[in-house]
PDB file of N, CA and C in Angstrom:
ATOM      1  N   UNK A   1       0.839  -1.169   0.000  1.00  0.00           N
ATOM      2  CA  UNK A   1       0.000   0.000   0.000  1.00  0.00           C
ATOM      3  C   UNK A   1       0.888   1.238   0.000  1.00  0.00           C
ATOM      4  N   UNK A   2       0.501   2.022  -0.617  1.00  0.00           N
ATOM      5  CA  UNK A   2       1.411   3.424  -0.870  1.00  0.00           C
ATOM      6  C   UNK A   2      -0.037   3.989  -0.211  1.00  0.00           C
ATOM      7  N   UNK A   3       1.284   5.377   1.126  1.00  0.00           N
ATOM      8  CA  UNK A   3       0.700   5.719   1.852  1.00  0.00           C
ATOM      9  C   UNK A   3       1.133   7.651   1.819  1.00  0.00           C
ATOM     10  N   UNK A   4       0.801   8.347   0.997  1.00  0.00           N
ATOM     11  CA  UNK A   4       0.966  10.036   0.791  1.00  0.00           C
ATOM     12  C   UNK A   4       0.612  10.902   2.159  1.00  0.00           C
ATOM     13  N   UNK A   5       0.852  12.011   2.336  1.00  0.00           N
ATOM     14  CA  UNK A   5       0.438  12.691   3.053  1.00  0.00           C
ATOM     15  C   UNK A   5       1.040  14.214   2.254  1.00  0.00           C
ATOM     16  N   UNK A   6      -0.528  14.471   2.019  1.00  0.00           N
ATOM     17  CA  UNK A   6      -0.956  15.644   1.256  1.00  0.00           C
ATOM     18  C   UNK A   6      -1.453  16.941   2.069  1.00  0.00           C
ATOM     19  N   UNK A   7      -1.299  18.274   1.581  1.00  0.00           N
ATOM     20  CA  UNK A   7      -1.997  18.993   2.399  1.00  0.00           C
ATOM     21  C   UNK A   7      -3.474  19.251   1.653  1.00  0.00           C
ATOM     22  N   UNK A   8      -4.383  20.400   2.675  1.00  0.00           N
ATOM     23  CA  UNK A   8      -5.583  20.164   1.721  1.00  0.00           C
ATOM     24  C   UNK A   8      -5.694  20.992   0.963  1.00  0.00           C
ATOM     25  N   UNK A   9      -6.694  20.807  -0.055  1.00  0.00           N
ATOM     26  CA  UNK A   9      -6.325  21.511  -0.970  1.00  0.00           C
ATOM     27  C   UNK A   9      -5.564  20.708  -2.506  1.00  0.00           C
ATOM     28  N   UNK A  10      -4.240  19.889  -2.094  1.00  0.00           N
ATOM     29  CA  UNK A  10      -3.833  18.697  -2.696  1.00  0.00           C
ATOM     30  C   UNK A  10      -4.643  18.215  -3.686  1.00  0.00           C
ATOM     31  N   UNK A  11      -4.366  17.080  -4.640  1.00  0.00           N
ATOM     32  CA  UNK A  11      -4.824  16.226  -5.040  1.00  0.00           C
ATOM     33  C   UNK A  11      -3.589  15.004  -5.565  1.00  0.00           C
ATOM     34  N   UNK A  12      -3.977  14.151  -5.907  1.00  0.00           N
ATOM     35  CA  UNK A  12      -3.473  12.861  -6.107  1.00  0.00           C
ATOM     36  C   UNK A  12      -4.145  12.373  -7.334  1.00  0.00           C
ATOM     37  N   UNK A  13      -3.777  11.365  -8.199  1.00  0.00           N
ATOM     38  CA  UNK A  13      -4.183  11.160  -9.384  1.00  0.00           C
ATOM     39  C   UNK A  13      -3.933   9.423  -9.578  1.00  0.00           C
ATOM     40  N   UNK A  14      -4.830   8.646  -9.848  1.00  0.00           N
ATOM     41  CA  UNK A  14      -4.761   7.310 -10.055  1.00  0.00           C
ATOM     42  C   UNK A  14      -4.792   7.262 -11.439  1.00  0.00           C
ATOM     43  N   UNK A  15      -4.056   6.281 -12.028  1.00  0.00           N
ATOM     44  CA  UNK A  15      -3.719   6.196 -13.752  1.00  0.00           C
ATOM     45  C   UNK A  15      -4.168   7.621 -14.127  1.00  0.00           C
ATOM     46  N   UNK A  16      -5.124   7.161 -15.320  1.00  0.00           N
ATOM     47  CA  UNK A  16      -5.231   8.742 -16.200  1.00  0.00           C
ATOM     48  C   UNK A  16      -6.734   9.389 -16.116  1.00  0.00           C
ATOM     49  N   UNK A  17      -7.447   8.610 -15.421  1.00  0.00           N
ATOM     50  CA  UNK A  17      -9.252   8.934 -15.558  1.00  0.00           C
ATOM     51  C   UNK A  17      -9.116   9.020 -14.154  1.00  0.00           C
ATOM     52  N   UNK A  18      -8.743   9.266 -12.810  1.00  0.00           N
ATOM     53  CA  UNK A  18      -9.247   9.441 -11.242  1.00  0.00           C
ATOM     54  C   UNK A  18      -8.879  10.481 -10.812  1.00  0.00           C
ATOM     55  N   UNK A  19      -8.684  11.536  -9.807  1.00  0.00           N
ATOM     56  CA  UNK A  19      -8.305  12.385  -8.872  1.00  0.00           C
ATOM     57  C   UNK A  19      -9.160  12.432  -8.136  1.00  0.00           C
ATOM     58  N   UNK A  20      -8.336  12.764  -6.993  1.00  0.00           N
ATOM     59  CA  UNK A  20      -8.980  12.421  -5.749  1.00  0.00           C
ATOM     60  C   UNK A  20      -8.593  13.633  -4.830  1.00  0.00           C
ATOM     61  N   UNK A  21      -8.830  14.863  -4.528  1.00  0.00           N
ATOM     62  CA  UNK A  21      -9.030  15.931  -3.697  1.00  0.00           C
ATOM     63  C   UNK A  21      -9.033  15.916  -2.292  1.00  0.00           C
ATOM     64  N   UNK A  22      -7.942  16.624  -1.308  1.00  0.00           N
ATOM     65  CA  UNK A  22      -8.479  16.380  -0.068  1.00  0.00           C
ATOM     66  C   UNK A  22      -8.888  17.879   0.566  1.00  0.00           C
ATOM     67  N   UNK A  23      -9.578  17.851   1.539  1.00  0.00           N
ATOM     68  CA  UNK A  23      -9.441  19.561   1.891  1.00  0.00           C
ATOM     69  C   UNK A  23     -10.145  19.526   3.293  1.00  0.00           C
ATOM     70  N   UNK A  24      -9.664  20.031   4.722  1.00  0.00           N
ATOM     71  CA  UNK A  24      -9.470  20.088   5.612  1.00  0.00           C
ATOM     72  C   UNK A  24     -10.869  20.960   6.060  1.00  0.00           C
ATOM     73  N   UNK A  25     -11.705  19.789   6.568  1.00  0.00           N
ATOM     74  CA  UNK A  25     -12.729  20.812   7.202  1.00  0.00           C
ATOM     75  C   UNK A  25     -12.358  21.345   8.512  1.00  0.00           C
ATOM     76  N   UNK A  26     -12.963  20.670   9.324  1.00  0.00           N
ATOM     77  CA  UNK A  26     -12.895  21.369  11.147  1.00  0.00           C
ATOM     78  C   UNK A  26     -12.132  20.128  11.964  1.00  0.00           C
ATOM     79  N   UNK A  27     -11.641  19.884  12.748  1.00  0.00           N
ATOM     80  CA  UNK A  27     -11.452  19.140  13.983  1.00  0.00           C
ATOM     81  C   UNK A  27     -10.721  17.826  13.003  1.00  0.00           C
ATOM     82  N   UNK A  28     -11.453  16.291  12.795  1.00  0.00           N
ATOM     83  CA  UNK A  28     -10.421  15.718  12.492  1.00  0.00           C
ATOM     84  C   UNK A  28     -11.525  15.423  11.218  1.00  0.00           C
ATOM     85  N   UNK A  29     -12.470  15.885  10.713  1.00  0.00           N
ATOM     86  CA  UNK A  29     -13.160  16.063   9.320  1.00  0.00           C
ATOM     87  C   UNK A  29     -12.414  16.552   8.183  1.00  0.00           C
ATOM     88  N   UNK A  30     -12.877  15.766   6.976  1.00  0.00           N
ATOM     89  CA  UNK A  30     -12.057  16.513   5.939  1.00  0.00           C
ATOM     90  C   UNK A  30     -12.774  15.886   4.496  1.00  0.00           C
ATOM     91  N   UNK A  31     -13.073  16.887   3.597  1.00  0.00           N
ATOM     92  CA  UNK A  31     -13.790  16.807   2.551  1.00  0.00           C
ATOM     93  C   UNK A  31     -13.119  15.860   1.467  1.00  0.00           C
ATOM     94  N   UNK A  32     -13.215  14.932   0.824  1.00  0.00           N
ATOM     95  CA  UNK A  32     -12.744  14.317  -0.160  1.00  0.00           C
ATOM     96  C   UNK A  32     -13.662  14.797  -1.750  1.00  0.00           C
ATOM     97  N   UNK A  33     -13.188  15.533  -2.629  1.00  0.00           N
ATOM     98  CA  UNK A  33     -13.553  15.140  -3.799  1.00  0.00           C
ATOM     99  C   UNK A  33     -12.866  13.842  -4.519  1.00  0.00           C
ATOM    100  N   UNK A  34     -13.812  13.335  -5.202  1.00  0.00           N
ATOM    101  CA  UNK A  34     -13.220  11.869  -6.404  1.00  0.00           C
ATOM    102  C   UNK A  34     -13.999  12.856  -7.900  1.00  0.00           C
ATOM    103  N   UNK A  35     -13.114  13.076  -8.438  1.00  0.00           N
ATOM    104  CA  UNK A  35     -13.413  12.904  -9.855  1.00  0.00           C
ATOM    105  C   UNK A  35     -13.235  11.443 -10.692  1.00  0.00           C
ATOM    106  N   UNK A  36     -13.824  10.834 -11.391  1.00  0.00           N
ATOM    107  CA  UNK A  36     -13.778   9.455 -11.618  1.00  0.00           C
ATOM    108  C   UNK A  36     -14.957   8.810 -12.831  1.00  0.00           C
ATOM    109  N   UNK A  37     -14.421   8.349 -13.624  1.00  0.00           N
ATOM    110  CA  UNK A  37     -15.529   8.396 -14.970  1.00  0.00           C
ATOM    111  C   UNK A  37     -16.866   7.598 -14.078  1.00  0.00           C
ATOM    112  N   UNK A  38     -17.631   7.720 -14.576  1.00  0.00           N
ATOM    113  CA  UNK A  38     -19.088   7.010 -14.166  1.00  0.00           C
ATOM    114  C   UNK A  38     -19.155   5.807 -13.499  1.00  0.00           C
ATOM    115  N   UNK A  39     -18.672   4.892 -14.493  1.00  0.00           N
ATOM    116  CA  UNK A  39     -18.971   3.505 -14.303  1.00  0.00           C
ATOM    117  C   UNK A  39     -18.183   2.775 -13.726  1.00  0.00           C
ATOM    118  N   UNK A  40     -17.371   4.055 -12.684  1.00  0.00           N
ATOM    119  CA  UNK A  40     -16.208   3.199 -11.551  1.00  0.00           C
ATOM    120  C   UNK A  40     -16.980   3.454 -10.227  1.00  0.00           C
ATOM    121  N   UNK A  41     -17.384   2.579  -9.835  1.00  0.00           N
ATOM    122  CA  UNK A  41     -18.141   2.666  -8.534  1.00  0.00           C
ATOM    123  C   UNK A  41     -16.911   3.372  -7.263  1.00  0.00           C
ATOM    124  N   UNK A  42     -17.743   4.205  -6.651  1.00  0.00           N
ATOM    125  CA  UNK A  42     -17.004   5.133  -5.308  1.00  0.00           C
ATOM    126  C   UNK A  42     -17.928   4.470  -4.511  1.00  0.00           C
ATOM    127  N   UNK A  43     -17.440   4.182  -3.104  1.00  0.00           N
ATOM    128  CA  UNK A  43     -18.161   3.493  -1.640  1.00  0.00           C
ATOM    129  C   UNK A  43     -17.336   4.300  -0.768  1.00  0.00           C
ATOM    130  N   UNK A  44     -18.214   4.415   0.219  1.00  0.00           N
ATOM    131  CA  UNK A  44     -17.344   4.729   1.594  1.00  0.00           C
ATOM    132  C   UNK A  44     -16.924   3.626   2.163  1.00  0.00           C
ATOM    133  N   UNK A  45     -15.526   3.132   2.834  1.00  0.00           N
ATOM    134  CA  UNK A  45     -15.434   2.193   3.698  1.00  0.00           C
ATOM    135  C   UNK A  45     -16.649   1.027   4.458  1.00  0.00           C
ATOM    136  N   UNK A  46     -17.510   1.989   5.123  1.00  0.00           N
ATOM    137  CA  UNK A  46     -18.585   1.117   5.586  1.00  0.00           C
ATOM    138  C   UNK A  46     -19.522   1.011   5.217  1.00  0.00           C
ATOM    139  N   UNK A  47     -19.711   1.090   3.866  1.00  0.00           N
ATOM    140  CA  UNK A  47     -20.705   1.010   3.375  1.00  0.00           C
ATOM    141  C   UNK A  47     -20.466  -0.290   2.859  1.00  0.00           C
ATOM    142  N   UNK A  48     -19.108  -0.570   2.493  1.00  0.00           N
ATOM    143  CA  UNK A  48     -18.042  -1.524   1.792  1.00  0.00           C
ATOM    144  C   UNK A  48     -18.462  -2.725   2.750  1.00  0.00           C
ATOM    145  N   UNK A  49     -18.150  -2.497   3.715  1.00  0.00           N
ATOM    146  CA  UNK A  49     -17.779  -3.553   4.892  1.00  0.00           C
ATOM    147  C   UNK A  49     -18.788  -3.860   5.549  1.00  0.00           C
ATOM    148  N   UNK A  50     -20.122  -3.346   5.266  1.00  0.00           N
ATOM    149  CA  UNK A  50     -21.434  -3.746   5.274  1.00  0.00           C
ATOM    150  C   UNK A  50     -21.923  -4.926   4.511  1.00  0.00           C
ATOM    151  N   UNK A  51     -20.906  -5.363   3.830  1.00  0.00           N
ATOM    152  CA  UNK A  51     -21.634  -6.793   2.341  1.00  0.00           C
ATOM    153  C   UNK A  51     -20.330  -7.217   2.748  1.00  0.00           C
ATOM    154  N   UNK A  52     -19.261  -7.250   4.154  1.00  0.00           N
ATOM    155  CA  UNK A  52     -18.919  -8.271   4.648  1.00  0.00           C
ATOM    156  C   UNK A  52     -17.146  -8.340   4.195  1.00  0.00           C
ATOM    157  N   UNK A  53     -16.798  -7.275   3.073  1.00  0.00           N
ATOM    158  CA  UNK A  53     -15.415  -7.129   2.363  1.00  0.00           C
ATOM    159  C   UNK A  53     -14.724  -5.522   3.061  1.00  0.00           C
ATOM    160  N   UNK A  54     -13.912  -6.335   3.148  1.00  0.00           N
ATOM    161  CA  UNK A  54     -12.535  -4.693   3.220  1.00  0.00           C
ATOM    162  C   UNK A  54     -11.423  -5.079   2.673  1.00  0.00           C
ATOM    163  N   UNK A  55     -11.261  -4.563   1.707  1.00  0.00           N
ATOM    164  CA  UNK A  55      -9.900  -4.044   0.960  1.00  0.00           C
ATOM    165  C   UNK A  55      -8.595  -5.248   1.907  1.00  0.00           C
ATOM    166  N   UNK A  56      -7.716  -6.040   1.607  1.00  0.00           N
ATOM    167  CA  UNK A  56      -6.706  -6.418   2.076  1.00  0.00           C
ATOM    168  C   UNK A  56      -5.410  -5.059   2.381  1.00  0.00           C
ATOM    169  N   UNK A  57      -4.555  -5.309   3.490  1.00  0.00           N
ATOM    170  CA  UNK A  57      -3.421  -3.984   3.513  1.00  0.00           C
ATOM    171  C   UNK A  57      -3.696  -2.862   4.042  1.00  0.00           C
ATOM    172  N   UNK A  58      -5.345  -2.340   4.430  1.00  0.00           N
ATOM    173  CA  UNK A  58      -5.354  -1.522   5.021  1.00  0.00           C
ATOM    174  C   UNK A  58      -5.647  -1.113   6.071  1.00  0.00           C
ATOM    175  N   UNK A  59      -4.795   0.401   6.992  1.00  0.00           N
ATOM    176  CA  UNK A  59      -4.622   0.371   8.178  1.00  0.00           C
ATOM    177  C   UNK A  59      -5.939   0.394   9.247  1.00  0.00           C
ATOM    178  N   UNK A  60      -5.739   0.028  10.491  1.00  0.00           N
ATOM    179  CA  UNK A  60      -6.649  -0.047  11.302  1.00  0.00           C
ATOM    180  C   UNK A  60      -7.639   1.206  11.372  1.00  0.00           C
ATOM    181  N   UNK A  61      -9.080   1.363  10.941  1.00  0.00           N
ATOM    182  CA  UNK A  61     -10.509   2.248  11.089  1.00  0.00           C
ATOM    183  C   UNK A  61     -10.648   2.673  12.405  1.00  0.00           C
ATOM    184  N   UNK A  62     -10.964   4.098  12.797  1.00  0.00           N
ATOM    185  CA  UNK A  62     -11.216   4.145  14.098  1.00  0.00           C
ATOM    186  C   UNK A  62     -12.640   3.928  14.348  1.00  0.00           C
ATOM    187  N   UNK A  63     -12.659   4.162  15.989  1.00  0.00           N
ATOM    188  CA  UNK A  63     -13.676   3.295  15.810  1.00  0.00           C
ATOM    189  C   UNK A  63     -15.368   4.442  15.629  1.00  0.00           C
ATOM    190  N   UNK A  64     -16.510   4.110  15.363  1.00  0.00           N
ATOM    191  CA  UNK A  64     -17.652   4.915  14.950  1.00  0.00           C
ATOM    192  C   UNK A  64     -18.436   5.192  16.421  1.00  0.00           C
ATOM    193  N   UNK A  65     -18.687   6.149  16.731  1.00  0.00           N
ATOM    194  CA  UNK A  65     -19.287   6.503  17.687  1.00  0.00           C
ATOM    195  C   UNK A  65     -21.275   6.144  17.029  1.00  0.00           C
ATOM    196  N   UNK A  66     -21.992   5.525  18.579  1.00  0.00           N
ATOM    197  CA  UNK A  66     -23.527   4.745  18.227  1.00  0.00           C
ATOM    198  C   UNK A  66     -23.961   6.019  17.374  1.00  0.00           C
ATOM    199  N   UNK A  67     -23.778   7.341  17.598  1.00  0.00           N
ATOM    200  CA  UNK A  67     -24.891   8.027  16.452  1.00  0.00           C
ATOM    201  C   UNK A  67     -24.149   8.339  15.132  1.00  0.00           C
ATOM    202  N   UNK A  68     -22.618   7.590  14.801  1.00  0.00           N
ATOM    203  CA  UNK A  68     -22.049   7.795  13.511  1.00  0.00           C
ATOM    204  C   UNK A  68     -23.125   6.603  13.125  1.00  0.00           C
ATOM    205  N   UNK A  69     -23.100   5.449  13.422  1.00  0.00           N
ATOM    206  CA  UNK A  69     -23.542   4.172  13.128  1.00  0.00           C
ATOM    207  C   UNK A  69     -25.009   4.548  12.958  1.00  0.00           C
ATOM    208  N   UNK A  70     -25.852   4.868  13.475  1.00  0.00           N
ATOM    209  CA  UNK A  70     -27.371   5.323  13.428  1.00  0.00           C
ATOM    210  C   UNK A  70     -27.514   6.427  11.859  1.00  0.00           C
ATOM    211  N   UNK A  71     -26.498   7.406  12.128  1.00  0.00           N
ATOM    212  CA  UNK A  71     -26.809   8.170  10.706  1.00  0.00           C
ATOM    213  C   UNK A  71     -26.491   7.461   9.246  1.00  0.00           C
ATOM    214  N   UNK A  72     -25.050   6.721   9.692  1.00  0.00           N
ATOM    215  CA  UNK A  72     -24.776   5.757   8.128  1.00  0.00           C
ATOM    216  C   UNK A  72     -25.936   4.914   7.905  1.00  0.00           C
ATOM    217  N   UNK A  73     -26.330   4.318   8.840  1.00  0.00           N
ATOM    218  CA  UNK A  73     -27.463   3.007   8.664  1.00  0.00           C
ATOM    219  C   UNK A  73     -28.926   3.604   8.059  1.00  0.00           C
ATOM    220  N   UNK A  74     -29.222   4.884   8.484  1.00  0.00           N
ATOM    221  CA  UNK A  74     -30.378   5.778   7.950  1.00  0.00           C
ATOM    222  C   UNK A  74     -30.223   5.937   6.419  1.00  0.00           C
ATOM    223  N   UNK A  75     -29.117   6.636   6.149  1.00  0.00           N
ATOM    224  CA  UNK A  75     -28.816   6.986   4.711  1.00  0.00           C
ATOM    225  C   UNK A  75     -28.770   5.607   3.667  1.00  0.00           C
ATOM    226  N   UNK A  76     -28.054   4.398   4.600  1.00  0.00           N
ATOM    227  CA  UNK A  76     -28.344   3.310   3.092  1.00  0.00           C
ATOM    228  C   UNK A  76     -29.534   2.844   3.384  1.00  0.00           C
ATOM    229  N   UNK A  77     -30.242   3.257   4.264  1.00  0.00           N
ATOM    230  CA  UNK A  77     -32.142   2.390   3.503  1.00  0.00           C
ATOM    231  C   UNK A  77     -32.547   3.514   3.039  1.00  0.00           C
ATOM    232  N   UNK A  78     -32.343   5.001   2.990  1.00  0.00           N
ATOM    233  CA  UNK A  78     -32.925   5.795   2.039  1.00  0.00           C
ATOM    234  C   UNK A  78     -32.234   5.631   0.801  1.00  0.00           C
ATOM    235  N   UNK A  79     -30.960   5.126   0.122  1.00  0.00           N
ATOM    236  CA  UNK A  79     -30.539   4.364  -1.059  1.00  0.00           C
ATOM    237  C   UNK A  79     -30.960   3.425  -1.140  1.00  0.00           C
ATOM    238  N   UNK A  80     -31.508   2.478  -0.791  1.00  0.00           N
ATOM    239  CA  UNK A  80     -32.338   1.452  -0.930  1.00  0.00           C
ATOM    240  C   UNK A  80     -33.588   1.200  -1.072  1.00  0.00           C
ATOM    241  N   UNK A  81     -34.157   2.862  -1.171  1.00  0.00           N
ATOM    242  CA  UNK A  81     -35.835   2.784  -0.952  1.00  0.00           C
ATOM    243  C   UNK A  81     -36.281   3.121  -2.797  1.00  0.00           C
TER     244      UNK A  81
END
């Protein structure tokens, strides 16, 4: 795993069709843009690891506080409705 440390503002570039934007909101938040052609699916981590898969190599997730877990779980049955 190749591991960067960018400031925000930054971007990073996968082959020739991705960039990926970081930019520093408040406290330990921080905005990600993905530019990325269509038909490359973007997931958040736990949304990922909800159908039971995570990525091999990568570092330890902290952990979700009960009302991070309550708001993610809200938003995928309103994608699901």
């Amino acid at each position: 795993m190749l591991t960067l440390r960018i400031k925000s503002g930054e971007y990073l570039t996968i082959g020739e069709d991705i960039a990926i934007q970081v930019f520093k909101k408040s406290g330990d938040s921080f905005l990600v843009a993905v530019k990325a052609p269509k038909d490359v699916p973007i997931l958040r981590g736990e949304v990922l690891e909800r159908t039971g898969q995570r990525p091999e190599g990568l570092r330890e997730k902290r952990t979700k506080a009960p009302s991070e877990k309550r708001r993610d779980a809200k938003r995928l049955e309103e994608l699901h409705k």
